[in-house]
Structures are given as structure tokens and as C-alpha cells.
C-alpha atoms as a PDB file:
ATOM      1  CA  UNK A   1      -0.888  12.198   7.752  1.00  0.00           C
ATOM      2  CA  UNK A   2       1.159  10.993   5.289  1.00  0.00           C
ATOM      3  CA  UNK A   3       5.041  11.666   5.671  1.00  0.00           C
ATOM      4  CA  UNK A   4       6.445  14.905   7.231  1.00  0.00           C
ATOM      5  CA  UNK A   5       4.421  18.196   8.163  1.00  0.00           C
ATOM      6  CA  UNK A   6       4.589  21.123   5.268  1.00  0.00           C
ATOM      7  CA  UNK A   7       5.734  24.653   7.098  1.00  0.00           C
ATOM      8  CA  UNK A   8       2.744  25.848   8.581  1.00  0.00           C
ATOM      9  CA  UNK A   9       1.220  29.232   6.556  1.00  0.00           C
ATOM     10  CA  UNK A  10       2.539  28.311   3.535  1.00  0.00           C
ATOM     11  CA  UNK A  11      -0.320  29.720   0.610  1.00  0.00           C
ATOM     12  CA  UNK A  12      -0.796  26.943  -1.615  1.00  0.00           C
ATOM     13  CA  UNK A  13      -0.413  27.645  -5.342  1.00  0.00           C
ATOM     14  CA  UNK A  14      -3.580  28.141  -7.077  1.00  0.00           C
ATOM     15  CA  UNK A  15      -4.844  26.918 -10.106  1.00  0.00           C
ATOM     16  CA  UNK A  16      -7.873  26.939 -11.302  1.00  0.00           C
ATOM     17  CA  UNK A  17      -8.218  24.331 -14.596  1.00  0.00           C
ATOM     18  CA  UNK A  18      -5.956  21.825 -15.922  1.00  0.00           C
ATOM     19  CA  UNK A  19      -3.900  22.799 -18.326  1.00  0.00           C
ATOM     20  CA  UNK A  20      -3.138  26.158 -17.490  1.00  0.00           C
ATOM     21  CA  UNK A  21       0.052  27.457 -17.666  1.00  0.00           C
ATOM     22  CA  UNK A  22       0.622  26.744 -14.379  1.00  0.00           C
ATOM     23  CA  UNK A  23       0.938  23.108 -14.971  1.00  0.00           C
ATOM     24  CA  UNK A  24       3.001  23.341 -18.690  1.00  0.00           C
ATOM     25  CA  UNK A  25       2.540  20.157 -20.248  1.00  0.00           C
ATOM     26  CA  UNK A  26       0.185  18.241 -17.368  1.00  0.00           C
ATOM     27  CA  UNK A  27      -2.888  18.471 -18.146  1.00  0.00           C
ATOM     28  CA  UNK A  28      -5.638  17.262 -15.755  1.00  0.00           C
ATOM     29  CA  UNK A  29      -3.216  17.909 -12.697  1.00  0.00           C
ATOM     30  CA  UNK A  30      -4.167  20.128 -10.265  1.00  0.00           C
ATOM     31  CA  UNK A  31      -1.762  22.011  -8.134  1.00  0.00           C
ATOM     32  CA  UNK A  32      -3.390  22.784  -4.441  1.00  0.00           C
ATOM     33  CA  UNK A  33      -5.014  25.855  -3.630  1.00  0.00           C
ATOM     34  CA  UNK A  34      -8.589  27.283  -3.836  1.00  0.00           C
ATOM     35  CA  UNK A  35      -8.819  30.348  -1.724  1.00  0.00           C
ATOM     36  CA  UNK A  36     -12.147  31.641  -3.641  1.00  0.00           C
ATOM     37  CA  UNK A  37     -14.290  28.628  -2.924  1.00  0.00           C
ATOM     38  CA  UNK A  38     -16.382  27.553  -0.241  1.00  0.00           C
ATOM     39  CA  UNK A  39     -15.819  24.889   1.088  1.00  0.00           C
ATOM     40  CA  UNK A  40     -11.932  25.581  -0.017  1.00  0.00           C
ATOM     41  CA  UNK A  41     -10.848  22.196  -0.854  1.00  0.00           C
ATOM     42  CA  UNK A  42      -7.575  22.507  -2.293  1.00  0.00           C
ATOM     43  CA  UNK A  43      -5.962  19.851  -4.623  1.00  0.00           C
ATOM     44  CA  UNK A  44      -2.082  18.951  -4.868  1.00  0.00           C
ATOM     45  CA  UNK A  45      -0.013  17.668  -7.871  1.00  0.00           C
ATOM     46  CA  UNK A  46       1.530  14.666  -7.083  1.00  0.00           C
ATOM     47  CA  UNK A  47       3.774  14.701  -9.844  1.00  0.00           C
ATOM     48  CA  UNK A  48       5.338  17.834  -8.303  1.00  0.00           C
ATOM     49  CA  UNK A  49       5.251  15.441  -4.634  1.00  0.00           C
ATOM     50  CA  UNK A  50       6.502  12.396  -6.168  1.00  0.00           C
ATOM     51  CA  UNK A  51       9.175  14.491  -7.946  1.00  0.00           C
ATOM     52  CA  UNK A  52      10.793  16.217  -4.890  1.00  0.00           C
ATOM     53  CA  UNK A  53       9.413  13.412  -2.914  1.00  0.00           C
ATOM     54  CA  UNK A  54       7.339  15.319  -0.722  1.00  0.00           C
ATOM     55  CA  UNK A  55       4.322  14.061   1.321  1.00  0.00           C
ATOM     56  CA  UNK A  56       0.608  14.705   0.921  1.00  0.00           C
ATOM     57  CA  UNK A  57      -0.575  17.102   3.714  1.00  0.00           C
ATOM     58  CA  UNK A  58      -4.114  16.317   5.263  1.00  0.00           C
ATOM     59  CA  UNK A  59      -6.802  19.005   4.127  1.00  0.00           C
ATOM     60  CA  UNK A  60      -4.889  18.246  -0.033  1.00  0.00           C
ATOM     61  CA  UNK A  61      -7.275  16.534  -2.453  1.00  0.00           C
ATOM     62  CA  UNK A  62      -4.850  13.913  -4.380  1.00  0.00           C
ATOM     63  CA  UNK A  63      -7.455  14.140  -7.722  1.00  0.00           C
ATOM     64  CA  UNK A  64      -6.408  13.644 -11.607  1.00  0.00           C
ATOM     65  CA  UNK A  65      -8.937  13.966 -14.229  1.00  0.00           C
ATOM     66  CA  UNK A  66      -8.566  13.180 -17.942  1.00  0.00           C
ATOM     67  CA  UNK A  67      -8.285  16.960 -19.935  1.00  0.00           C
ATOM     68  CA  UNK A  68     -11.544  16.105 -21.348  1.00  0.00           C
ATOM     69  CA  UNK A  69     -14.432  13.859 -19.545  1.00  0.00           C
ATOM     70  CA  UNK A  70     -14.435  11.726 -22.967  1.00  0.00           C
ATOM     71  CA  UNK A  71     -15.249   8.318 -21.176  1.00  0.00           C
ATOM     72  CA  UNK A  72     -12.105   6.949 -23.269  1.00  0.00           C
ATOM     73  CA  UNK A  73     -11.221   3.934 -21.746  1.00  0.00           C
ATOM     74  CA  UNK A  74     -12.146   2.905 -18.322  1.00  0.00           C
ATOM     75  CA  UNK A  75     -11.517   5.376 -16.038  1.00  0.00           C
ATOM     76  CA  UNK A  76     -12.076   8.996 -16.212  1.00  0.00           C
ATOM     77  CA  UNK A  77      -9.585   9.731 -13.643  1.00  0.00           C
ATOM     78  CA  UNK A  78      -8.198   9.176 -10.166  1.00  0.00           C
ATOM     79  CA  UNK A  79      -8.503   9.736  -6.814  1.00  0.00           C
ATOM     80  CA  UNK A  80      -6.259   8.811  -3.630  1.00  0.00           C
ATOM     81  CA  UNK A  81      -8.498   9.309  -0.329  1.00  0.00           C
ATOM     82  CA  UNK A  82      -6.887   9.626   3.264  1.00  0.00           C
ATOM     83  CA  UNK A  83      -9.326   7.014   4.528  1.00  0.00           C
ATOM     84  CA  UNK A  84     -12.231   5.282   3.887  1.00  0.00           C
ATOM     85  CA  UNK A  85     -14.253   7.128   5.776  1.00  0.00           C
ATOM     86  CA  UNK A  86     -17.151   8.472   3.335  1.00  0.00           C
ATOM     87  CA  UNK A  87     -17.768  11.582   5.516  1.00  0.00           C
ATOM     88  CA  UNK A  88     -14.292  12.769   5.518  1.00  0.00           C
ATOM     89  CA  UNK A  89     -13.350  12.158   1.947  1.00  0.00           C
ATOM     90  CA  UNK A  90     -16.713  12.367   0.071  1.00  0.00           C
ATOM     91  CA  UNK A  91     -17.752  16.224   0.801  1.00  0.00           C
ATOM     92  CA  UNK A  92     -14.152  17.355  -0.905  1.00  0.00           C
ATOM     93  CA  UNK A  93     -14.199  15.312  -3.804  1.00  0.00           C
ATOM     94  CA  UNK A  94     -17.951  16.290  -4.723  1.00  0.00           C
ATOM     95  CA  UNK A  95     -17.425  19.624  -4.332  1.00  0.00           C
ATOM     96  CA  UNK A  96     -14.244  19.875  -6.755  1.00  0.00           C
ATOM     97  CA  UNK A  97     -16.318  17.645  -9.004  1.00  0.00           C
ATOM     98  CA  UNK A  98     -19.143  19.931  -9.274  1.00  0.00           C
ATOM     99  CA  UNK A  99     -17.066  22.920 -10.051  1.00  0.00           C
ATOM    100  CA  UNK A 100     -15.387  20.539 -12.617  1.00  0.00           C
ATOM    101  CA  UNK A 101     -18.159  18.702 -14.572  1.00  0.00           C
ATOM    102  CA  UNK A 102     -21.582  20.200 -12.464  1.00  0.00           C
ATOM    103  CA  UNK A 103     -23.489  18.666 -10.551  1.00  0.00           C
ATOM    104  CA  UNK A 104     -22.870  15.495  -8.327  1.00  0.00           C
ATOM    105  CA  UNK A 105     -26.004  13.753  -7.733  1.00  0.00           C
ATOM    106  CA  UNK A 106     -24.907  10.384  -6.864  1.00  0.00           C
ATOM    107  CA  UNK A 107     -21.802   8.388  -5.616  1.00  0.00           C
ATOM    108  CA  UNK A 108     -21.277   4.619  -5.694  1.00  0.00           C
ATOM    109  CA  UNK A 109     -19.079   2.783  -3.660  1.00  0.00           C
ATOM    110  CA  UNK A 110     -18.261  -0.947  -2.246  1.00  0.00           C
ATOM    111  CA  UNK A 111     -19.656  -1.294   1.113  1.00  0.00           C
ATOM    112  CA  UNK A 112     -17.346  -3.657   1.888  1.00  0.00           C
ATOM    113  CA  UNK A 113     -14.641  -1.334   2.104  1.00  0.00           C
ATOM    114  CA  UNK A 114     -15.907   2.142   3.137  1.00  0.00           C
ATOM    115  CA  UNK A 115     -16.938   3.619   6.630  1.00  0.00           C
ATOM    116  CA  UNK A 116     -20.695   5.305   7.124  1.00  0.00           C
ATOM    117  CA  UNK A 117     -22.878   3.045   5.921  1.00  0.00           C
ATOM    118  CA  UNK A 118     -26.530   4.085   6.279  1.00  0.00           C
ATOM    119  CA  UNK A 119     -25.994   8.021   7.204  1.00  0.00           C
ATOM    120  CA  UNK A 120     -26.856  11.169   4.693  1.00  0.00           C
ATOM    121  CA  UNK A 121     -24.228  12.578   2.919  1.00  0.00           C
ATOM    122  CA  UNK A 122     -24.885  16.565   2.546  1.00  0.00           C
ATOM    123  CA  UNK A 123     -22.574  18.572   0.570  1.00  0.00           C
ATOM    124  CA  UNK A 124     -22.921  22.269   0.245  1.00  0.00           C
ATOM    125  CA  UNK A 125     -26.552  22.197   1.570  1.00  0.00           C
ATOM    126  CA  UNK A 126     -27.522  19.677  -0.983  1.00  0.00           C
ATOM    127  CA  UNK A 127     -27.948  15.326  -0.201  1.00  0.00           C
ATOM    128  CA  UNK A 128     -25.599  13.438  -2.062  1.00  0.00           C
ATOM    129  CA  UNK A 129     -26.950  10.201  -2.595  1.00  0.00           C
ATOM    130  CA  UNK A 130     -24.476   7.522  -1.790  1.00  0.00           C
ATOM    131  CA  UNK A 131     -25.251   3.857  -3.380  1.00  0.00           C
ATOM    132  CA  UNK A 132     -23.850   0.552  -2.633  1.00  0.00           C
ATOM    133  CA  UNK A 133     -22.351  -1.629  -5.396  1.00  0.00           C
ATOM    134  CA  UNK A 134     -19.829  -4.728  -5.510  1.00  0.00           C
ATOM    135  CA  UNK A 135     -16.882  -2.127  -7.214  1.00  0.00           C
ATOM    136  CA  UNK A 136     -14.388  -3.619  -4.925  1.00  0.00           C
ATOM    137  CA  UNK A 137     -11.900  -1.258  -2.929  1.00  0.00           C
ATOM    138  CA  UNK A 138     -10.664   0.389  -6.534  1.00  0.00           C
ATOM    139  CA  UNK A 139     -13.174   2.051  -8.287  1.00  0.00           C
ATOM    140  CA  UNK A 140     -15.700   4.917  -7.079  1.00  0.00           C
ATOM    141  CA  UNK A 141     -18.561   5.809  -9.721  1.00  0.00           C
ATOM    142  CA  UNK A 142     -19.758   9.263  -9.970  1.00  0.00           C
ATOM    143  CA  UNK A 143     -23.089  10.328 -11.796  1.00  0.00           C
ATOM    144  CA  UNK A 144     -23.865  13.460 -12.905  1.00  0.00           C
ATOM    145  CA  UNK A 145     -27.405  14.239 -13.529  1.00  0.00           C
ATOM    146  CA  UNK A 146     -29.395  11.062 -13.943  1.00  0.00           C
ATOM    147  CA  UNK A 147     -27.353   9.042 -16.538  1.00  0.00           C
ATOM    148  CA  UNK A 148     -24.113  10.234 -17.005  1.00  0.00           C
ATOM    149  CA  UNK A 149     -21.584   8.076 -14.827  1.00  0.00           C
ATOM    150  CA  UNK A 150     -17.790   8.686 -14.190  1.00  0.00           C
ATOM    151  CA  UNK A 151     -15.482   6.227 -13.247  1.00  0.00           C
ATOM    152  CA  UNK A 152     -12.665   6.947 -10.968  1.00  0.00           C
ATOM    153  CA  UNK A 153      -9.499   4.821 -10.262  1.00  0.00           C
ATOM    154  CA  UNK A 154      -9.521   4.754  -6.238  1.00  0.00           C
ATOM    155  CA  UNK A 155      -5.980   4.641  -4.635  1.00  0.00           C
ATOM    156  CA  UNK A 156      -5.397   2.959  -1.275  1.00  0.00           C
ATOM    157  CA  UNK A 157      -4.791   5.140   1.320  1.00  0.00           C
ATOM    158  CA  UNK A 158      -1.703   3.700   2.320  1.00  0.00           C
ATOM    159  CA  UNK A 159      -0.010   4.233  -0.764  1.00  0.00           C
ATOM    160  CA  UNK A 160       2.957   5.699  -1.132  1.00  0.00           C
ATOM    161  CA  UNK A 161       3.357   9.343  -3.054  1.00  0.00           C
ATOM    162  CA  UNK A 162       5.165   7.549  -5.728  1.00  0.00           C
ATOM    163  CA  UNK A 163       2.697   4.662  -6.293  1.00  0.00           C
ATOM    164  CA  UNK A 164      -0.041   6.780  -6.218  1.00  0.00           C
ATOM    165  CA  UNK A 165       1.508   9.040  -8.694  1.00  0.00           C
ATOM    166  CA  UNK A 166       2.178   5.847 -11.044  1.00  0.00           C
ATOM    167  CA  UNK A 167      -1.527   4.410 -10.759  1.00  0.00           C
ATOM    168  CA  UNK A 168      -3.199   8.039 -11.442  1.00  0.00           C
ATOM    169  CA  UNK A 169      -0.814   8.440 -14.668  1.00  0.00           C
ATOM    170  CA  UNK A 170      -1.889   5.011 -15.685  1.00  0.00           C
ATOM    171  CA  UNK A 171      -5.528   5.230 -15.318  1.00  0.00           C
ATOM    172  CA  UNK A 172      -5.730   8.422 -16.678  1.00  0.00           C
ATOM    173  CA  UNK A 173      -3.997   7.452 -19.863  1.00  0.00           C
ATOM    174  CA  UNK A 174      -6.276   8.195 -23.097  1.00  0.00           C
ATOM    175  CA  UNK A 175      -7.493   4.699 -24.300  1.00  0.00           C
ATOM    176  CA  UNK A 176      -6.337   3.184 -21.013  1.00  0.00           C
ATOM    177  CA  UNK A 177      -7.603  -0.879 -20.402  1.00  0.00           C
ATOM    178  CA  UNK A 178      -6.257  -2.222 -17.772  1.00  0.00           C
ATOM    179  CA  UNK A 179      -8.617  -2.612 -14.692  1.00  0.00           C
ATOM    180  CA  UNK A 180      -8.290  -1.210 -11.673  1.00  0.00           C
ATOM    181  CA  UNK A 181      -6.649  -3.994  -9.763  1.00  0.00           C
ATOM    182  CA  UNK A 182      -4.258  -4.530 -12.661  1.00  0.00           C
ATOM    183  CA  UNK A 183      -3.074  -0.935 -12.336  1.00  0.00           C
ATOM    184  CA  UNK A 184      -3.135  -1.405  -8.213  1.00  0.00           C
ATOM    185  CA  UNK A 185      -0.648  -4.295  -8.657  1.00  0.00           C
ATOM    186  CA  UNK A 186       1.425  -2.827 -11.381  1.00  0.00           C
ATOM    187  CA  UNK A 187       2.287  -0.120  -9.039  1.00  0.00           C
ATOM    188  CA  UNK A 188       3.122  -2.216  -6.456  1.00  0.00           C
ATOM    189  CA  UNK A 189       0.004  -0.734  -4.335  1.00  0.00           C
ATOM    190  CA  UNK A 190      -1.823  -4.086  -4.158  1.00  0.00           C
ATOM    191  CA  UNK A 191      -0.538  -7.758  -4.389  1.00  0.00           C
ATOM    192  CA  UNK A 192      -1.648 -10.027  -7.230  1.00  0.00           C
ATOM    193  CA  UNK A 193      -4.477 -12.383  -6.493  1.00  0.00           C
ATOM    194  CA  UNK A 194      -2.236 -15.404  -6.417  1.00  0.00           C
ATOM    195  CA  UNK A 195       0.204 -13.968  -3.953  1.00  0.00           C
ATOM    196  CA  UNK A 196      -2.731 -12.883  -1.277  1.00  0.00           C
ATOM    197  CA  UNK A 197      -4.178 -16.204  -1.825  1.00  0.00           C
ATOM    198  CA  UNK A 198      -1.260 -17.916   0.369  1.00  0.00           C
ATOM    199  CA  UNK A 199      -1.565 -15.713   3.123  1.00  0.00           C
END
């Protein structure tokens, strides 16, 4: 859990695309709150959190996607996990992908630094095929269909509202270039090479 409890039977605030007038002027934020799907997965807006300095309640997908999938620089969004445990993040992030950009056939991730290895991943009745590649622990690749491949900036779980806030802003900048570690260290979520090196 990260920071203090939320008071229990509070309704989320829905909103179902980015850019709605529910978010004025924030497009490809998601404020949490999806009572009309299944599984509901709802999603929070960390610039609201980081803003009143609230926490991030477990159950809340912390997700920011550009306004248009436009592959524009290189990521096309962001996405701050609770763990690295595939089973417990994965299902809620490929379900609010699929209602976003259809169908999630595959997900690749950096064995190295994910929990799960070797079980199936179903989502929604359907396998998810999950494949293994040398991303490190900040990027997560998403394809849709056979070809078509999204990049998203992955946050540490340990980061703080704030931080993660800064990193999904940054990443999800149109014409963005800075790689993911460079945006990890810029928001003071990772330490530069140089400094971990010495330890």
C-alpha cells in the first residue's frame, strides 16, 4: 500500500476517455473508476495525487497514455505497477489496454526483474502471451495484433506519488527522447549508473 488508507466506500470518479471534460486540459490522464466493466479495474490521476499529495490505493491502475497512440518518440505512455509480480499487475493493465487500443496479444518484459516466470497469463478468458526480453526494469512492450508494439515507461514500485507523477509527464511528452533510465534518474526514482557503481 502506498501511503495512508482512502475512506472506505468512497465511489471513485469515473471517466471513461482522456480528454473528457472531466480531466480539462490533461489529456491521456485517467481519473479512477470503472463501475461498467468487468473486470473493473479502475485508474487514478496522479496529477490530482501528487497535487493534494495523496497516496495511491491498492486495486488503482497508475496508467498515462499519449492522447493519440502516434508512436512519437519513445514511449507511448506510462505505467507505475505495485509490484513486480506479473500476475497481480498484468491482468489490469491488459484489460484497460484492450478497451483503449483493442486487443492485447502479447506482453514483453525483463525477466530479470519480474515475478512468474514460466506460468500462463489469462486475461478475460483469453492467454496473454508473456515474452522475455533484456528491456531492463523500465520499459514493458505491448503488441497489439501481430506487429504493432507499444512502449511503456515502467515506474518502480517504490516510487514516490510525486516522482512517479514527474516520470509519466516526461515520457509521455510528444517527441519525448530521453530513455527510460534517463527519465528514472531525472526524477530522482533511480540513481545514475556512476553513483550505483560505488556501492
Amino acid at each position: 500500500m502506498r501511503g495512508e488508507s482512502s475512506i472506505p466506500g468512497t465511489a471513485p470518479h469515473v471517466s471513461d476517455a482522456p480528454g473528457t471534460p472531466d480531466t480539462p486540459g490533461i489529456p491521456g490522464i485517467h481519473i479512477a473508476g470503472s463501475a461498467d466493466t468487468e473486470p473493473n479495474t479502475p485508474l487514478v490521476d496522479l496529477s490530482a495525487l501528487s497535487a493534494l499529495h495523496l497516496p495511491v490505493e491498492p486495486g488503482l491502475l497508475a496508467l498515462r497514455l499519449k492522447p493519440e497512440p502516434s508512436h512519437d518518440g519513445l514511449f507511448d505512455g506510462a505505467w507505475w505497477p505495485h509490484s513486480r509480480d506479473i500476475h497481480a499487475e498484468l491482468p489490469g493493465l491488459v484489460t484497460v489496454l484492450s478497451e483503449h487500443l483493442g486487443p492485447i496479444e502479447r506482453v514483453g518484459l525483463d525477466a530479470d526483474v519480474w515475478d512468474g516466470l514460466g506460468e500462463p497469463l489469462f486475461v478475460a478468458g483469453r492467454l496473454i502471451e508473456v515474452d522475455w526480453f533484456p528491456l531492463g526494469d523500465d520499459t514493458v512492450v505491448i503488441t497489439r495484433g501481430t506487429l504493432d508494439n507499444f512502449a511503456l515507461l515502467t515506474i518502480a514500485p517504490d516510487a514516490t506519488v510525486d516522482e512517479a507523477h514527474a516520470a509519466m509527464t516526461m515520457a509521455t511528452h510528444i517527441g519525448n527522447t530521453e530513455a527510460g533510465q534517463q527519465i528514472l534518474v531525472a526524477t530522482g526514482i533511480a540513481r545514475p549508473a556512476w553513483q550505483a557503481s560505488r556501492e
